[in-house]
PDB file of N, CA and C in Angstrom:
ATOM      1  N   UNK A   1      29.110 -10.105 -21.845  1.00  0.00           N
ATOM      2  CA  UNK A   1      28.068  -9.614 -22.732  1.00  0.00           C
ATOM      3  C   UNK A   1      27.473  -8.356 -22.117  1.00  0.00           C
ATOM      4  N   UNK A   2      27.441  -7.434 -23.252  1.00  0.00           N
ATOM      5  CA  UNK A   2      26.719  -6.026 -22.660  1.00  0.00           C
ATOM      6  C   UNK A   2      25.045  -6.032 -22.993  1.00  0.00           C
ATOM      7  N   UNK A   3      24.427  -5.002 -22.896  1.00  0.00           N
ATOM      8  CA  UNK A   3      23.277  -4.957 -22.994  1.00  0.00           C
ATOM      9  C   UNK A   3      22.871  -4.963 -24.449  1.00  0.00           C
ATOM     10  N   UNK A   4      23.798  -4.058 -25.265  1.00  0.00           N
ATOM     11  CA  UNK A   4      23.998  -3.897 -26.906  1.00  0.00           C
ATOM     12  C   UNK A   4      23.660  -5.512 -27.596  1.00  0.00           C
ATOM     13  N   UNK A   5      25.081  -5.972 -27.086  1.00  0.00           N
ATOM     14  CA  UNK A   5      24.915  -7.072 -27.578  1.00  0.00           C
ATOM     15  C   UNK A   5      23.623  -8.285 -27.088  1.00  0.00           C
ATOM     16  N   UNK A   6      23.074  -8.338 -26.017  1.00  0.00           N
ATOM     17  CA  UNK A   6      22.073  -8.676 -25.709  1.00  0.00           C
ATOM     18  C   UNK A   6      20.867  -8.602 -26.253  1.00  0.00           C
ATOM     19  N   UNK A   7      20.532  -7.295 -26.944  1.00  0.00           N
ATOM     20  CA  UNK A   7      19.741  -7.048 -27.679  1.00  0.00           C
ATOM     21  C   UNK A   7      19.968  -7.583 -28.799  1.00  0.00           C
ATOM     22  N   UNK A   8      20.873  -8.004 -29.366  1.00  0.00           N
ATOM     23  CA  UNK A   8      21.222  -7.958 -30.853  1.00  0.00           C
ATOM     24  C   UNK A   8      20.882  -9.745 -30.855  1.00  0.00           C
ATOM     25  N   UNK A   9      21.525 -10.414 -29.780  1.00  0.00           N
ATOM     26  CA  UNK A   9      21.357 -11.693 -29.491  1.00  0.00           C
ATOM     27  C   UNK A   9      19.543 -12.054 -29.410  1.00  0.00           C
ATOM     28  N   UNK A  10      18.725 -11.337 -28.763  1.00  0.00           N
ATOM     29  CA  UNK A  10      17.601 -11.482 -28.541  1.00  0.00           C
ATOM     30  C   UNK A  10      16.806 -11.182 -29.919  1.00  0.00           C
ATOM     31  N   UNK A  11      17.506 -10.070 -31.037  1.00  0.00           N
ATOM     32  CA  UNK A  11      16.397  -9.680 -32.102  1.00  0.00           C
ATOM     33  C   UNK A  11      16.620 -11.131 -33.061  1.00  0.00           C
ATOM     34  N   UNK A  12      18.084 -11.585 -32.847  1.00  0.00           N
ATOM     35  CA  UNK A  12      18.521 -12.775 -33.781  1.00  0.00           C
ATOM     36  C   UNK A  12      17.604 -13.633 -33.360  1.00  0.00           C
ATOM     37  N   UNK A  13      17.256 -14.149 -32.307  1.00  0.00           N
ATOM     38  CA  UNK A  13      17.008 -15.627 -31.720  1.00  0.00           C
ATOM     39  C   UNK A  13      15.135 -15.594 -32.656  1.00  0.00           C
ATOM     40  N   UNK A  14      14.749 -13.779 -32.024  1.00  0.00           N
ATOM     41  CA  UNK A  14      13.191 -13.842 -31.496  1.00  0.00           C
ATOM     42  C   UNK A  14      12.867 -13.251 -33.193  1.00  0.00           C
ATOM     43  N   UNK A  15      14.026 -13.479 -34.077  1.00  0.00           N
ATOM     44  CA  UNK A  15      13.650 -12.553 -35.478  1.00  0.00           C
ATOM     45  C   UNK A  15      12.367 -11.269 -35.307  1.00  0.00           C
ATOM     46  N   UNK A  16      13.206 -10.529 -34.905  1.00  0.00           N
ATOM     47  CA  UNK A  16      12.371  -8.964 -34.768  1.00  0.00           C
ATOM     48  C   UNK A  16      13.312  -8.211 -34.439  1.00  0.00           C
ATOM     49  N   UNK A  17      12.980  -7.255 -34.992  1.00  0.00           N
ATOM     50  CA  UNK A  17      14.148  -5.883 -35.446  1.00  0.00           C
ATOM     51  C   UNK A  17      14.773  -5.507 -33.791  1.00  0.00           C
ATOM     52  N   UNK A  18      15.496  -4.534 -33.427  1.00  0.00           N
ATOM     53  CA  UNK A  18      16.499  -4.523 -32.591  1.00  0.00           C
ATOM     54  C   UNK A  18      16.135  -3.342 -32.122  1.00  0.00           C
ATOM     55  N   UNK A  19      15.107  -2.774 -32.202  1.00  0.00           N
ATOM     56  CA  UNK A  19      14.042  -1.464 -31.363  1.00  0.00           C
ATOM     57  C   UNK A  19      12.986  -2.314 -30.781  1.00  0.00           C
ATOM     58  N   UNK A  20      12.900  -3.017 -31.225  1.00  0.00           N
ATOM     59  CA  UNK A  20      11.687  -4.107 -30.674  1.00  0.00           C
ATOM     60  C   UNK A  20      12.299  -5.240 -29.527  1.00  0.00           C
ATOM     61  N   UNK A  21      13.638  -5.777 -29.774  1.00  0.00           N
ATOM     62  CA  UNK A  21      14.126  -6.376 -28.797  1.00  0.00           C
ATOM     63  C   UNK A  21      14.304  -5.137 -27.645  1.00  0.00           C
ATOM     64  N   UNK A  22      15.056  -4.599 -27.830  1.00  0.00           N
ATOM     65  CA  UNK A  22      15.353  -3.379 -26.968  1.00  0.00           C
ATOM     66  C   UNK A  22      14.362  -3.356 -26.025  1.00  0.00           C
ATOM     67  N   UNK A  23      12.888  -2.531 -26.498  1.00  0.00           N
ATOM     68  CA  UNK A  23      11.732  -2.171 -25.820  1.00  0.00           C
ATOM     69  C   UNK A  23      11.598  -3.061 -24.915  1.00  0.00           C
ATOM     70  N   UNK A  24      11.832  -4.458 -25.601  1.00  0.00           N
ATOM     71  CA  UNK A  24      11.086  -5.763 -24.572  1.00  0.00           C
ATOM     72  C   UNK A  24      11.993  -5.886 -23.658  1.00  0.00           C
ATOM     73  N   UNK A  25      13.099  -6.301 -24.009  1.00  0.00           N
ATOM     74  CA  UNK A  25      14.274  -5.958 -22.426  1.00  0.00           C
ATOM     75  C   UNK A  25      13.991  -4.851 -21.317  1.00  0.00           C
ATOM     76  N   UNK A  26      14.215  -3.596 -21.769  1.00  0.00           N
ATOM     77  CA  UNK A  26      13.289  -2.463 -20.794  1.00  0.00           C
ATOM     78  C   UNK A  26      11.938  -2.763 -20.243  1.00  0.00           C
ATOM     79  N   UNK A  27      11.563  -3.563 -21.298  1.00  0.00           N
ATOM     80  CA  UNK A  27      10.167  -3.842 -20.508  1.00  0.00           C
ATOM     81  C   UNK A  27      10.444  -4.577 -19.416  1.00  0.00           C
ATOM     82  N   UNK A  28      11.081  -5.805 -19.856  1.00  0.00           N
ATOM     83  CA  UNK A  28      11.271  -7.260 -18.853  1.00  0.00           C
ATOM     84  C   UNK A  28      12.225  -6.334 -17.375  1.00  0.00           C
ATOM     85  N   UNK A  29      13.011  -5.483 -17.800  1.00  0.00           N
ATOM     86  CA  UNK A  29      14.199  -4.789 -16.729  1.00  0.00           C
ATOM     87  C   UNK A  29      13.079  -3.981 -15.787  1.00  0.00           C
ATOM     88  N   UNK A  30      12.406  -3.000 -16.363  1.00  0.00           N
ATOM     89  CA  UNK A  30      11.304  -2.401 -15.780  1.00  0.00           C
ATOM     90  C   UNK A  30      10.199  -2.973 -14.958  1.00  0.00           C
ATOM     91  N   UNK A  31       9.642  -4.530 -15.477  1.00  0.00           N
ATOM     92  CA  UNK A  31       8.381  -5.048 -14.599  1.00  0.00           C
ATOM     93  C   UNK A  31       9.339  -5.653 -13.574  1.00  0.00           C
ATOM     94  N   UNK A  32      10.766  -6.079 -13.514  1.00  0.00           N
ATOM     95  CA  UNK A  32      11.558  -6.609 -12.404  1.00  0.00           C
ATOM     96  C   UNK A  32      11.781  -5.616 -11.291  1.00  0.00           C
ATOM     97  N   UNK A  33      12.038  -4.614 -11.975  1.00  0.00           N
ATOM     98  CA  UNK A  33      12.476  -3.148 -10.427  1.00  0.00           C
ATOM     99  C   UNK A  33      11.104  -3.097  -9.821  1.00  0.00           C
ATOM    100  N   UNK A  34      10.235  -2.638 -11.116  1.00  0.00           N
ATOM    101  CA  UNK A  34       8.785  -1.963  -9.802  1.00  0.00           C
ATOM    102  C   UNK A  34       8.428  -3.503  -9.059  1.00  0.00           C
ATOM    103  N   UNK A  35       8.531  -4.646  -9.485  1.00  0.00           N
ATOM    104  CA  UNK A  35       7.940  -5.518  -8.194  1.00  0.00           C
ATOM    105  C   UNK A  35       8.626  -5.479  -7.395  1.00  0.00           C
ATOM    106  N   UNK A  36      10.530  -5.700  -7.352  1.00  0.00           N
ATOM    107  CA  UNK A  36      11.132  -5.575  -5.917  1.00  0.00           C
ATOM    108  C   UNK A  36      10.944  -4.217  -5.134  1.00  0.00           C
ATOM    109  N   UNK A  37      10.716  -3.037  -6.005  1.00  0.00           N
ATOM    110  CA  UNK A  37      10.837  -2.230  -5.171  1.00  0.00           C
ATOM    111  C   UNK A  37       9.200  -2.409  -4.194  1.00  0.00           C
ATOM    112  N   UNK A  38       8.310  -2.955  -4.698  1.00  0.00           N
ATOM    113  CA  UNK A  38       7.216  -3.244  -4.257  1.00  0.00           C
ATOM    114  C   UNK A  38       7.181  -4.328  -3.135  1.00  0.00           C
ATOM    115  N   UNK A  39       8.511  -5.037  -3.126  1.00  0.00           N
ATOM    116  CA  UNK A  39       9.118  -5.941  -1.998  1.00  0.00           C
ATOM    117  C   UNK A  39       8.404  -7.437  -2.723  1.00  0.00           C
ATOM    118  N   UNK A  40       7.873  -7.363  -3.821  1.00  0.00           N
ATOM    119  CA  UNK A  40       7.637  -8.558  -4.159  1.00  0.00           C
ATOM    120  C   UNK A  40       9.053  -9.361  -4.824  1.00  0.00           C
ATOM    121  N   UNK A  41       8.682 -10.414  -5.469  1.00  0.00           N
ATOM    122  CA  UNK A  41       9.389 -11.384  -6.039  1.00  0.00           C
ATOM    123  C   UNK A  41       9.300 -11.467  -7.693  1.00  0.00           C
ATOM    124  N   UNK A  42      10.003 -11.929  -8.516  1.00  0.00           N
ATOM    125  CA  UNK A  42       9.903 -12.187  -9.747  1.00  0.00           C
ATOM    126  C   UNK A  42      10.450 -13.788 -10.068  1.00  0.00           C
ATOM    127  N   UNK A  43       9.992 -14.462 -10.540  1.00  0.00           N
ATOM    128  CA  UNK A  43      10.327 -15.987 -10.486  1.00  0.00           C
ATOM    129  C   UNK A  43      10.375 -16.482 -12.082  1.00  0.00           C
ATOM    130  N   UNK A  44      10.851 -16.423 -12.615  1.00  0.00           N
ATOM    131  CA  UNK A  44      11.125 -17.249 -13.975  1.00  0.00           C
ATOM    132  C   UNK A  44      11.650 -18.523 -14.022  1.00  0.00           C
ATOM    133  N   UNK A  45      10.549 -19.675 -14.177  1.00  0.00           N
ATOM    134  CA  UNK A  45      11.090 -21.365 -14.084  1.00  0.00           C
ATOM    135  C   UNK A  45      11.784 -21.451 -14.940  1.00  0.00           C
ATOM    136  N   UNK A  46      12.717 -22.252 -14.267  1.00  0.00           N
ATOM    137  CA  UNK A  46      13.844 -22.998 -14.872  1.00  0.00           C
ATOM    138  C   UNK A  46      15.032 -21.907 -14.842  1.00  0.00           C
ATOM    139  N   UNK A  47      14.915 -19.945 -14.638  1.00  0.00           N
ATOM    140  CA  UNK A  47      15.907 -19.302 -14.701  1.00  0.00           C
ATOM    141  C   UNK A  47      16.076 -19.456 -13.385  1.00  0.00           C
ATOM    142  N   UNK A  48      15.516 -18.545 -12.840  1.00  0.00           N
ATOM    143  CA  UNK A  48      15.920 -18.319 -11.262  1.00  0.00           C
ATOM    144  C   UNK A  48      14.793 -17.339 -10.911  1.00  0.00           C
ATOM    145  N   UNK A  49      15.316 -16.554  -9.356  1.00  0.00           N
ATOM    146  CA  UNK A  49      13.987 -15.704  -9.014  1.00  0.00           C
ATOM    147  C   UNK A  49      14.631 -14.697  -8.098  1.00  0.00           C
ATOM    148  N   UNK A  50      14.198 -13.449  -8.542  1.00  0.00           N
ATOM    149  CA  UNK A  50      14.790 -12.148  -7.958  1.00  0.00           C
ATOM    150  C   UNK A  50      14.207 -12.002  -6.514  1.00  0.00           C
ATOM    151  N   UNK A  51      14.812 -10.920  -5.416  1.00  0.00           N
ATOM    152  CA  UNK A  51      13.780 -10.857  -4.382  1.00  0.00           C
ATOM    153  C   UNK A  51      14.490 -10.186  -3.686  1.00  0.00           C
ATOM    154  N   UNK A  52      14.031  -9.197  -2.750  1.00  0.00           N
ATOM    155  CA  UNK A  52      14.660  -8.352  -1.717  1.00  0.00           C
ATOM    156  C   UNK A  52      15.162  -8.891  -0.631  1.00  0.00           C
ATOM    157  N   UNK A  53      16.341  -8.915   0.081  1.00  0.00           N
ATOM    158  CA  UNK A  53      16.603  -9.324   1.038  1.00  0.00           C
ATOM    159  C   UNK A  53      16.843  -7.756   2.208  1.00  0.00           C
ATOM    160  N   UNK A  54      16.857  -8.062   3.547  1.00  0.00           N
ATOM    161  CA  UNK A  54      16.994  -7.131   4.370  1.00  0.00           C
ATOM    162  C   UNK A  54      18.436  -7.336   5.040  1.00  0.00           C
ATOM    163  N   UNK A  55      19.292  -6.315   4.315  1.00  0.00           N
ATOM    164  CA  UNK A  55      20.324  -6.191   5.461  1.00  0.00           C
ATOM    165  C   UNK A  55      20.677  -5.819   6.612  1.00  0.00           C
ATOM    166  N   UNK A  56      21.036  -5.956   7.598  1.00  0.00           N
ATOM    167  CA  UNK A  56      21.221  -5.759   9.113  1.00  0.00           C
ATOM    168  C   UNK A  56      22.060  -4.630   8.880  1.00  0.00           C
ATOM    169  N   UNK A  57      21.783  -3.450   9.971  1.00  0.00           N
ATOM    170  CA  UNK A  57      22.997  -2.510  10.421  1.00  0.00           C
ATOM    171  C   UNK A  57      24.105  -2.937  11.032  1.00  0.00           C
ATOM    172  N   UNK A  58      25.037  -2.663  10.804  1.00  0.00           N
ATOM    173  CA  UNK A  58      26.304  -3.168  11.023  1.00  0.00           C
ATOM    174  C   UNK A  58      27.709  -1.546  11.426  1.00  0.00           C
ATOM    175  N   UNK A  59      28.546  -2.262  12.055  1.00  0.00           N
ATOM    176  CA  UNK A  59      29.937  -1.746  12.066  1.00  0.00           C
ATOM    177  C   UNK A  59      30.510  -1.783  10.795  1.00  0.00           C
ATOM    178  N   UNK A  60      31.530  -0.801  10.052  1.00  0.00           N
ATOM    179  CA  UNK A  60      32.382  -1.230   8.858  1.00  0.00           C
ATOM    180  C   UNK A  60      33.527  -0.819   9.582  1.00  0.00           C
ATOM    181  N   UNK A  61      34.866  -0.760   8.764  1.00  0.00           N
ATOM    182  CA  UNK A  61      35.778   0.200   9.001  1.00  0.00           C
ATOM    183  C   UNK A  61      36.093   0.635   7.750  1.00  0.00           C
ATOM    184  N   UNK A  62      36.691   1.988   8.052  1.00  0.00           N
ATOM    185  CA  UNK A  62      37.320   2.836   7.001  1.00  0.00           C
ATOM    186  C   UNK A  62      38.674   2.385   6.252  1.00  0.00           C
ATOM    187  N   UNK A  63      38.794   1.852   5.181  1.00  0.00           N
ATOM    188  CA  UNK A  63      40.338   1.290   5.038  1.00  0.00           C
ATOM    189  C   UNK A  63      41.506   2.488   5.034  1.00  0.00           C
ATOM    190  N   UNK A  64      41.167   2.911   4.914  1.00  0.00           N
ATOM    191  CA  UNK A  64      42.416   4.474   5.062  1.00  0.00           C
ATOM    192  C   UNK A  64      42.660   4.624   6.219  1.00  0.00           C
ATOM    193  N   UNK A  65      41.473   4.958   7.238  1.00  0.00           N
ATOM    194  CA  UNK A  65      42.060   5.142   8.639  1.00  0.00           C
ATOM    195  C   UNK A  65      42.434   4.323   9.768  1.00  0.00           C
ATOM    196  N   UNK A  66      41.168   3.076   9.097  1.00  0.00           N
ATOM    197  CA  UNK A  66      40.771   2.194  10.032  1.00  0.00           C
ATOM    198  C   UNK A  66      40.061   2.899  11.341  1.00  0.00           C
ATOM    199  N   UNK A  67      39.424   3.566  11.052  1.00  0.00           N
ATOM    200  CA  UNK A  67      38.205   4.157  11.849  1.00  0.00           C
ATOM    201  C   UNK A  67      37.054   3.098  11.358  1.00  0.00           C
ATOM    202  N   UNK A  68      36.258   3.159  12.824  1.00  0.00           N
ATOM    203  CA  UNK A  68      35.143   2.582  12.824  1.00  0.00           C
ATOM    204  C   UNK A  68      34.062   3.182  12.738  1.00  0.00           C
ATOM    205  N   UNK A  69      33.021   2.999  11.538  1.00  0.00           N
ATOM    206  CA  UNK A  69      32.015   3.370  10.828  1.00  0.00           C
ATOM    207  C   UNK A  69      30.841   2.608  11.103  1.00  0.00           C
ATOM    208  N   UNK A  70      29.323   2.983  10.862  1.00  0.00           N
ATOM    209  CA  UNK A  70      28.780   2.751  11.029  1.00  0.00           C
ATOM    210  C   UNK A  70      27.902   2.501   9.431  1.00  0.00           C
ATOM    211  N   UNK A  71      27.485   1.503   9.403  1.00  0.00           N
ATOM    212  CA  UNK A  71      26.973   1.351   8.011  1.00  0.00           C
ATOM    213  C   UNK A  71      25.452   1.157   8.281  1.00  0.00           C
ATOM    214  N   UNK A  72      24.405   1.803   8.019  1.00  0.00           N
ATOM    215  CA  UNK A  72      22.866   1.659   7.974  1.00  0.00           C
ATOM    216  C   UNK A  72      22.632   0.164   7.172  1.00  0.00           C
ATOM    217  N   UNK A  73      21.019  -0.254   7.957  1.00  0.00           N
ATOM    218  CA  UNK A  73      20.616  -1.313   6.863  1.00  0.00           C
ATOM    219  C   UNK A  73      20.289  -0.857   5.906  1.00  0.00           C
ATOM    220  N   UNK A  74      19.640  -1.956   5.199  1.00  0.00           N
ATOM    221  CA  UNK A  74      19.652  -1.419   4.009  1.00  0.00           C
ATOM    222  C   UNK A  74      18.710  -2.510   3.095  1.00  0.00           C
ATOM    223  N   UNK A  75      18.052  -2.621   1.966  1.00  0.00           N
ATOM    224  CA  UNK A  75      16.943  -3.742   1.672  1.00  0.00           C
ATOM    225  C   UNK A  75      18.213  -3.942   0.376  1.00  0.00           C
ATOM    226  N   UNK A  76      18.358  -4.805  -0.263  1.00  0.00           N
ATOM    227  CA  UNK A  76      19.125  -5.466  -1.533  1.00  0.00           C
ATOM    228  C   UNK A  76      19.072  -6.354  -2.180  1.00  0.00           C
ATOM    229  N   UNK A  77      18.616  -6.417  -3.736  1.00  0.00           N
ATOM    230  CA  UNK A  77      18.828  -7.219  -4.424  1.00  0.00           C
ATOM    231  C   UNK A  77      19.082  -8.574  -4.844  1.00  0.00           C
ATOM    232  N   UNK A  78      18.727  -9.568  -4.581  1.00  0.00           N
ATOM    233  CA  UNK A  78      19.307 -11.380  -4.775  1.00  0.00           C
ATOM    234  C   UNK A  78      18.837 -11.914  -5.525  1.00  0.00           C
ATOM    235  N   UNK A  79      20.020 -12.469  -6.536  1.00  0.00           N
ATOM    236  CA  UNK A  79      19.035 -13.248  -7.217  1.00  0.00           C
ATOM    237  C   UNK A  79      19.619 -15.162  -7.186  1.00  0.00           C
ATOM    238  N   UNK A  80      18.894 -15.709  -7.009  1.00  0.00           N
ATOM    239  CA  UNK A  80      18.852 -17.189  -6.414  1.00  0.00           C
ATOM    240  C   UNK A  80      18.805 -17.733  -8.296  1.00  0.00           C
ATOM    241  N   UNK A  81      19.786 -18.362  -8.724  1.00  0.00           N
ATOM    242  CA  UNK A  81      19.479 -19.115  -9.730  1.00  0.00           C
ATOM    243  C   UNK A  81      18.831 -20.552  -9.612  1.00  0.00           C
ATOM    244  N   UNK A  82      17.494 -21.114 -10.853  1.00  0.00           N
ATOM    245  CA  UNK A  82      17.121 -22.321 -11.002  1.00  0.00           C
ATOM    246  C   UNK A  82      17.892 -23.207 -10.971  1.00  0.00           C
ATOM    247  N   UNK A  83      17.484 -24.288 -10.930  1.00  0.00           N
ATOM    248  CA  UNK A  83      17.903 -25.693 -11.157  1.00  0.00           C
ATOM    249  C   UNK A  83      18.740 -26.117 -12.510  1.00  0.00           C
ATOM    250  N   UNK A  84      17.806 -25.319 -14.133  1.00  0.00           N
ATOM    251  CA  UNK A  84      17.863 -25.416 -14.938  1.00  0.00           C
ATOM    252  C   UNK A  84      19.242 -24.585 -15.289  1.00  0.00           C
ATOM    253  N   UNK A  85      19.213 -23.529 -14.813  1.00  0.00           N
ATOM    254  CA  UNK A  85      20.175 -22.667 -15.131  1.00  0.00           C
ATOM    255  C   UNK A  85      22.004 -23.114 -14.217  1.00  0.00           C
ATOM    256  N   UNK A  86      21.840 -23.667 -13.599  1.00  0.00           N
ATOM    257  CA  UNK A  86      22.821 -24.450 -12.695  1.00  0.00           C
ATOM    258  C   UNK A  86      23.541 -25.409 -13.486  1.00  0.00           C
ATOM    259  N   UNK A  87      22.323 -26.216 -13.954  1.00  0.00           N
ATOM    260  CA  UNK A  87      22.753 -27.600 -14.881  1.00  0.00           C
ATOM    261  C   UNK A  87      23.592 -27.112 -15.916  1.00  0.00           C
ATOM    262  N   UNK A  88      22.974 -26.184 -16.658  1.00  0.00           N
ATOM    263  CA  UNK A  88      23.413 -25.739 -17.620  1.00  0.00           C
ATOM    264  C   UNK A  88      25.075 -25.059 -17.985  1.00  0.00           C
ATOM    265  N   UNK A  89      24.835 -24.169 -16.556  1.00  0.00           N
ATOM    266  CA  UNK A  89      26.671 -23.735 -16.284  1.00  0.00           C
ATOM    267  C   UNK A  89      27.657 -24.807 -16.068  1.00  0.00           C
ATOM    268  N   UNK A  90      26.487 -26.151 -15.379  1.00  0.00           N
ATOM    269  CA  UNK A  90      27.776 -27.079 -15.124  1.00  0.00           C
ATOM    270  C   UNK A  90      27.930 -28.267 -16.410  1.00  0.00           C
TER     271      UNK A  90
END
């Protein structure tokens, strides 16, 4: 599923036109970035809950040369699914 169709799924469910689903997705996509980037959390019961994790600096290698690289940390993205949402896939 793309975002298109996401919207189209959301104006069906929430009966409201498909500029109005839209907005609210951007909205919901938008209040999720500025809190992680704020290093906070976003928690939706029963979905799951977003949150920054801190990656360690590390060694990589280059697959072409197999030279050894150095990769910076780095803060990233996780998202931990609910209980509810688990059950549901299974």
């Amino acid at each position: 599923m793309n975002k298109t169709e996401l919207i189209e799924l959301i104006a069906g469910k929430a009966d409201i036109s498909k500029a109005a689903a839209g907005r609210a997705l951007d909205a919901l996509i938008g209040g999720v970035k500025t809190t992680l980037k704020k290093g906070g959390t976003v928690t939706l019961v029963g979905f799951g809950t977003f949150a920054v994790t801190a990656r360690a600096a590390r060694t990589g290698r280059n697959p072409r040369t197999g030279e050894a690289i150095k990769i910076k940390k780095a803060k990233v993205p996780k998202f931990r699914p609910g209980k509810a949402l688990k059950d549901a896939v299974n």
